[in-house]
Protein backbone atom coordinates (compact mmCIF):
# COMPACT_ATOMS: atom_id res chain seq x y z
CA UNK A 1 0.00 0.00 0.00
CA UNK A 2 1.21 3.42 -1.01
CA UNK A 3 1.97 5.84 1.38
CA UNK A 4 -0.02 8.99 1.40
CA UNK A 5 2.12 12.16 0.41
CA UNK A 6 2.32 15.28 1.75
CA UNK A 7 2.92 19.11 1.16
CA UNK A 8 3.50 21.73 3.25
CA UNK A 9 3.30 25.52 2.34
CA UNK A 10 4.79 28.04 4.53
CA UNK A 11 6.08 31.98 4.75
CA UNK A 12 7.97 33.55 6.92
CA UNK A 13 5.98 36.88 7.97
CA UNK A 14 8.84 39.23 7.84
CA UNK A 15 9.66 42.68 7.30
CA UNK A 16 11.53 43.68 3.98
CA UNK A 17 13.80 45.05 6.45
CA UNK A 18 14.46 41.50 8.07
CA UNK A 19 15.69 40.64 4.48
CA UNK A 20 19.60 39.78 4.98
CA UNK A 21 21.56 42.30 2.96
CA UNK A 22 18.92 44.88 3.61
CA UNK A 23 19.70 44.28 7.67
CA UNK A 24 23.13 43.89 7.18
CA UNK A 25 23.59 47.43 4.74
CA UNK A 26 22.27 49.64 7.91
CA UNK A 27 19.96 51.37 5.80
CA UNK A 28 16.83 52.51 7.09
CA UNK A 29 13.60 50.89 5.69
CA UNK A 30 9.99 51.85 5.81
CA UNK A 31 8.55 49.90 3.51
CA UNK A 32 7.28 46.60 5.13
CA UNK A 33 6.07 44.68 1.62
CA UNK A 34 3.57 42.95 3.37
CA UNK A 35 1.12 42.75 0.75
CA UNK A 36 2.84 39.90 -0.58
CA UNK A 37 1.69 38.11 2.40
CA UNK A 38 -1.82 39.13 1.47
CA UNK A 39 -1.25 37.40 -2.31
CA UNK A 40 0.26 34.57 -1.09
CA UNK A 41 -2.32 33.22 1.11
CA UNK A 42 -5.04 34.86 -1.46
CA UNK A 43 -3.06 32.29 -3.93
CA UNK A 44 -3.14 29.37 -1.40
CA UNK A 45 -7.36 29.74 -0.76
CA UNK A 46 -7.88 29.51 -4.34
CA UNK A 47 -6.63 26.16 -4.12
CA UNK A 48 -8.38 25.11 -0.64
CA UNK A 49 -4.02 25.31 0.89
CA UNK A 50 -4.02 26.44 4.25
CA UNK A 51 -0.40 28.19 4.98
CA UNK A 52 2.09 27.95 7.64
CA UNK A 53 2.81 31.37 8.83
CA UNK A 54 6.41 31.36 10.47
CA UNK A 55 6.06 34.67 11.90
CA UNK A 56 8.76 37.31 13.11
CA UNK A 57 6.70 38.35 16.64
CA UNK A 58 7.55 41.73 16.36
CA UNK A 59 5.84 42.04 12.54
CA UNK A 60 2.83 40.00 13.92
CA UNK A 61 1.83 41.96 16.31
CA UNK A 62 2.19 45.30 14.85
CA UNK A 63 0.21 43.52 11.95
CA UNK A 64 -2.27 42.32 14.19
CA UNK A 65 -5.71 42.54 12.40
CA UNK A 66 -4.09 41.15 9.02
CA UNK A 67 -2.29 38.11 10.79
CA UNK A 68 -5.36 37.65 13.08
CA UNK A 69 -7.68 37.64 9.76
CA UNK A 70 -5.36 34.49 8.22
CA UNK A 71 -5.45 32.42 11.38
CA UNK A 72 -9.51 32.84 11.62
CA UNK A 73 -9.56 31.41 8.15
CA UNK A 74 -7.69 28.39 9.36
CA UNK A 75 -3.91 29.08 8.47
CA UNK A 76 -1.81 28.28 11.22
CA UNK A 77 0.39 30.58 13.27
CA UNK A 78 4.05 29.30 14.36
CA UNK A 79 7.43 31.16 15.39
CA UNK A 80 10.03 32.88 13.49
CA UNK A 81 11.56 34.74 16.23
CA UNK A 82 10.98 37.24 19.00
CA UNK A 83 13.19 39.72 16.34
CA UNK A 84 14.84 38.35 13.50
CA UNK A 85 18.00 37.63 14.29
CA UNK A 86 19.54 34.20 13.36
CA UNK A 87 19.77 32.10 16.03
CA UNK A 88 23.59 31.00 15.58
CA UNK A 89 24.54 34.89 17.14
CA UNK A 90 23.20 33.90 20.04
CA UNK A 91 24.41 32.37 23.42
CA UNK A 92 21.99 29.63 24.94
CA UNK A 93 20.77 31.39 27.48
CA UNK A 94 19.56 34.35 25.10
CA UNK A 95 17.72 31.88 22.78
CA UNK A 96 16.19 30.19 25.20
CA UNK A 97 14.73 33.51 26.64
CA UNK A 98 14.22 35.61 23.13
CA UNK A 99 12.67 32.24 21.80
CA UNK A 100 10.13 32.00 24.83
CA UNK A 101 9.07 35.60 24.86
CA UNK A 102 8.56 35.33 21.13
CA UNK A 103 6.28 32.16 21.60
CA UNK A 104 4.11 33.37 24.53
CA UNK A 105 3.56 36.75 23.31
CA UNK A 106 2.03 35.52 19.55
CA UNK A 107 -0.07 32.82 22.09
CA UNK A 108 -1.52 35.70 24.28
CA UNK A 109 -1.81 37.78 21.11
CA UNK A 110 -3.74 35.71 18.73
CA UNK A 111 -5.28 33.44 21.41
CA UNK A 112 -4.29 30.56 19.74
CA UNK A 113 -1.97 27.45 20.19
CA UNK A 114 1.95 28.09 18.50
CA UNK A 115 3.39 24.90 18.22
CA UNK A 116 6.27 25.20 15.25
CA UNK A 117 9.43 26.93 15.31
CA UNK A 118 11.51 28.14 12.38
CA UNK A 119 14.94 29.73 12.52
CA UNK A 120 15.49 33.11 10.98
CA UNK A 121 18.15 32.30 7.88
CA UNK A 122 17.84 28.31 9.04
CA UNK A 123 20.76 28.72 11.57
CA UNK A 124 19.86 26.85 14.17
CA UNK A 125 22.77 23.57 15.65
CA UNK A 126 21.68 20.70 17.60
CA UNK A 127 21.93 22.27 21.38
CA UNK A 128 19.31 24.97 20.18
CA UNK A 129 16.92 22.81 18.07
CA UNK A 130 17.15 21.14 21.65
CA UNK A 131 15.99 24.10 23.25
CA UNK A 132 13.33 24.42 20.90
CA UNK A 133 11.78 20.80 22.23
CA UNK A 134 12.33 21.72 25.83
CA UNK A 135 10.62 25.33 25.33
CA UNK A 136 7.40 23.17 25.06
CA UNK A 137 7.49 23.23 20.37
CA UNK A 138 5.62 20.14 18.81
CA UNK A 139 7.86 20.82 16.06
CA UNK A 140 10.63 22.62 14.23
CA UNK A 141 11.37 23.34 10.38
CA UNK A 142 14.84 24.69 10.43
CA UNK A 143 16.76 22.20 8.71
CA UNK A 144 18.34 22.40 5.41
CA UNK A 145 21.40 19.99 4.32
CA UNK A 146 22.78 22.53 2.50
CA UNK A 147 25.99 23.24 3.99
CA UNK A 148 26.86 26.18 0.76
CA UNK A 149 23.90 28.48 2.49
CA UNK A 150 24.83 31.01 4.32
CA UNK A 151 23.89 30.48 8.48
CA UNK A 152 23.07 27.56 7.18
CA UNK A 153 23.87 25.02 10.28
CA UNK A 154 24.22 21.35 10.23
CA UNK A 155 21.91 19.61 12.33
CA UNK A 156 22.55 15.99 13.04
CA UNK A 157 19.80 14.27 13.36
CA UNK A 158 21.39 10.60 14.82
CA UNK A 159 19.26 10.93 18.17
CA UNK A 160 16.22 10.71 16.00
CA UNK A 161 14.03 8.53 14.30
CA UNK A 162 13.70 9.17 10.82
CA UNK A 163 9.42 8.41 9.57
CA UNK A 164 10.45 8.91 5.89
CA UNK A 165 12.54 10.66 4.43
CA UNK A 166 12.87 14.74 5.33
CA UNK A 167 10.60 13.86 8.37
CA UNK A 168 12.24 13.44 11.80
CA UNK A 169 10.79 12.65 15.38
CA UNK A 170 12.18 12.51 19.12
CA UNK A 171 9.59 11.41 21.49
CA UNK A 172 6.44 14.03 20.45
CA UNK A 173 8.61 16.29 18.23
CA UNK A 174 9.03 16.63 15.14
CA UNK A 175 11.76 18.08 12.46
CA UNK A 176 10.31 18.82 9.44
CA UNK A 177 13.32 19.39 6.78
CA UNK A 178 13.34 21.64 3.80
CA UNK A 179 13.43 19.85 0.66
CA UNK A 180 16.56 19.37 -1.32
CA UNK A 181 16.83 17.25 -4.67
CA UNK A 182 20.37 15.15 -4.92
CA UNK A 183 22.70 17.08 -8.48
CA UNK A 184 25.83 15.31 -9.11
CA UNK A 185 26.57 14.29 -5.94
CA UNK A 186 25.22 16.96 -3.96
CA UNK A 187 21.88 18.64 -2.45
CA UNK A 188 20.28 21.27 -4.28
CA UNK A 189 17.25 23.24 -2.76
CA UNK A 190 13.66 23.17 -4.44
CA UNK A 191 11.43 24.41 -1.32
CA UNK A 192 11.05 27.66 -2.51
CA UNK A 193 12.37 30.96 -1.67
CA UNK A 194 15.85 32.57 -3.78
CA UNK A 195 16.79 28.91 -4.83
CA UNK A 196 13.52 28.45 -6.88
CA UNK A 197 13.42 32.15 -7.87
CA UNK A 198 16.26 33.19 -9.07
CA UNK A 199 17.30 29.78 -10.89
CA UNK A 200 16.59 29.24 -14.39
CA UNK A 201 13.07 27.23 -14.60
CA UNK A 202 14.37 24.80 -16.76
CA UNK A 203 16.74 24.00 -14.43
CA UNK A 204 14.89 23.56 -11.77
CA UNK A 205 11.83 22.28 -12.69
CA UNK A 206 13.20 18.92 -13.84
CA UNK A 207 14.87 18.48 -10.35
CA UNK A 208 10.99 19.51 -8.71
CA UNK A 209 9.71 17.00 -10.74
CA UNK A 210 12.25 13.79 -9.86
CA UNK A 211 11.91 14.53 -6.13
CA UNK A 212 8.39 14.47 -6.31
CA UNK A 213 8.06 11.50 -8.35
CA UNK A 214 10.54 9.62 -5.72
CA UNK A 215 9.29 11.11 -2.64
CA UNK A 216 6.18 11.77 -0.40
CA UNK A 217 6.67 15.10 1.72
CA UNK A 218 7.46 18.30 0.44
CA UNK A 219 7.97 21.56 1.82
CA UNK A 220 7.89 25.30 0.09
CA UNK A 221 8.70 28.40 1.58
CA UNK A 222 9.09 31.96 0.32
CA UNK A 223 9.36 35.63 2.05
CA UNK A 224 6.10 38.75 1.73
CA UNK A 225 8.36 40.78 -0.76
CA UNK A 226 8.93 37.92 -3.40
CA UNK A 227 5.34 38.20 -4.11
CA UNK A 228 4.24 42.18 -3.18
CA UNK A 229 3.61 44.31 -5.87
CA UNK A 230 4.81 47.42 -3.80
CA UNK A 231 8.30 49.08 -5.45
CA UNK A 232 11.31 48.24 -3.44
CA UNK A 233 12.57 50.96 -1.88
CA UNK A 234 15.88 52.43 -3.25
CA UNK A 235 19.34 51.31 -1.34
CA UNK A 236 22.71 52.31 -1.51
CA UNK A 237 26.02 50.27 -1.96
CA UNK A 238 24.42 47.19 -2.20
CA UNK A 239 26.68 44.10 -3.69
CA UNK A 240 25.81 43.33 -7.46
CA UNK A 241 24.31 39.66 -6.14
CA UNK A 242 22.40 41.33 -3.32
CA UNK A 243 20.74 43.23 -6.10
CA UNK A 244 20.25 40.78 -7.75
CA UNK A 245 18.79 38.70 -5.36
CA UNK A 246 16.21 41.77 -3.99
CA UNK A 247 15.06 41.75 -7.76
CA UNK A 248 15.42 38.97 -10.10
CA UNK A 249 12.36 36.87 -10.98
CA UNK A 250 9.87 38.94 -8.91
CA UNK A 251 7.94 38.70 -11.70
CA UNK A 252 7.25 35.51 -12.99
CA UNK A 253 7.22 33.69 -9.47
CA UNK A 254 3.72 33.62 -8.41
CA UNK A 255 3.50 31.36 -11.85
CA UNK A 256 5.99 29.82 -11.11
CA UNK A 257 3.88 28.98 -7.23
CA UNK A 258 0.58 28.33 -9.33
CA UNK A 259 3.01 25.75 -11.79
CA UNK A 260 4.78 24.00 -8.03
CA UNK A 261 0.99 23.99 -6.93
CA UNK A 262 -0.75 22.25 -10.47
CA UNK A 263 2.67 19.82 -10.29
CA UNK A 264 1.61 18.59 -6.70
CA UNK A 265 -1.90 17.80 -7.64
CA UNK A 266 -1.13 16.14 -10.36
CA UNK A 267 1.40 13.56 -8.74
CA UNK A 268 -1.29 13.04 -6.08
CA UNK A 269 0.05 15.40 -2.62
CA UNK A 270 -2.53 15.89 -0.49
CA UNK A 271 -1.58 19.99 1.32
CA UNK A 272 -1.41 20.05 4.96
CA UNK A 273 -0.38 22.42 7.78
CA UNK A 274 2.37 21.20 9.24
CA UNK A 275 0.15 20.85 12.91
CA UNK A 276 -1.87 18.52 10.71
CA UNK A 277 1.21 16.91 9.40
CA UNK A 278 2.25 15.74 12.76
CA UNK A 279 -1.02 14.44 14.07
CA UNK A 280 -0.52 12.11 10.51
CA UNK A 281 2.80 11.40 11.98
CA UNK A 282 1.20 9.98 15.41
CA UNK A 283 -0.26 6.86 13.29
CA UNK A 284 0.54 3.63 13.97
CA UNK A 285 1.54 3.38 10.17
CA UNK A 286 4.20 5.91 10.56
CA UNK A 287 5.68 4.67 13.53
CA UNK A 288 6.09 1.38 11.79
């Protein structure tokens, strides 16, 4: 008997300003882009997908009413930060508290249950993912084995059980890797964000389609101004691939969403929330 397969949309709520080589240039920003949130999970209802929202608890709460409208519709709320700031800049002790505060205050906010985790720029190690678990998380979706990112931190995942393949548990909690498709040797990433943006479609389309045809979970992610049809605002001294980065594709990827989307169906992925995901998890059948 087949297994049943599984996909997982997500964004991380963020300001434009969170953006790495905006934060890192100094420059001040004003413009939030969060309108491409608003498209996104527009995108998503069309197709009955309810969203992950991994979501910077500073941005959420100053965008209370718009978050608070998503989660009534049945998207689900989870953590990407009290501020964001990636997680490998931080002592223990810090995380542990920043991570909390973030966590509780979205709860109290929103009045509803946050139970996922995801690092700002995936760089979380082992003793923090371990924090995550202890901070009370059901799960965490920080992992990418893709050493060449930057922040990018290995997570070794020997002291747990692996369900299938991307999908990790330890006792109640749950890893939930982004997706990477094997190129000569080495991972590439197809979950979304720059790597299926700025590549050349007819690159990575063919890799899309092999992992999907060989595996069952999935997992897309992508940021509010890769979608808003606001105009960037103007910075200085930026590096030629930081430019190029803030910019290229912008334009074509909601098709290129609507084509991942059509591609799923097709192969037979049935969309989940990644809440949902893990009470699939709790089966007997997965824990086979």
């Amino acid at each position: 008997m087949k297994r049943e397969k599984y996909a997982v949309f997500t964004i991380d709520v963020e300001d434009f300003a969170d953006t790495e080589c905006v934060a890192k240039s100094g420059q001040r920003v004003r413009r939030h882009m969060l309108d491409g949130l608003d498209i996104y999970i527009r995108l998503l209802e069309q197709y009955q997908i309810r969203a992950t929202m991994f979501a910077v608890c500073r941005t959420a709460l100053r965008e209370r009413e718009r978050v608070q409208r998503y989660v009534d519709r049945g998207h689900r709320l989870a953590l990407h930060g009290l501020e964001h700031v990636p997680p490998c800049g931080m002592d223990d002790e810090h995380f542990r508290r920043a991570t909390l505060a973030g966590k509780q205050q979205l709860e109290a906010a929103f009045h509803t249950q946050v139970s996922g985790y995801r690092a700002p720029c995936f760089g979380l190690d082992e003793e923090k993912l371990d924090i995550v678990r202890q901070l009370g998380f059901r799960y965490d979706s920080s992992r990418m084995d893709f050493p060449a990112a930057r922040h990018v931190k290995h997570l070794d995942m020997t002291s747990y059980r692996e369900l299938r393949p991307g999908i990790f548990r330890k006792g109640d909690f749950y890893e939930f890797s982004l997706s990477c498709q094997r190129l000569f040797g080495q991972n590439y990433p197809i979950s979304g964000g720059g790597y299926m943006r700025l590549s050349s479609w007819s690159f990575v389309l063919p890799l899309l389609r092999s992992y999907l045809r060989e595996q069952d979970f999935y997992v897309f992610y992508l940021h509010p101004f890769e979608l808003s049809r606001q105009h960037q605002p103007e910075l200085e001294d930026l590096k030629l691939y930081d430019r190029y980065y803030l910019h290229h594709g912008l334009l074509t990827y909601r098709r290129r969403v609507e084509a991942i989307i059509s591609l799923l169906r097709t192969l037979g992925y049935r969309f989940v929330t990644f809440d949902e995901l893990a009470e699939r998890m709790e089966n007997k059948s997965e824990r086979k």
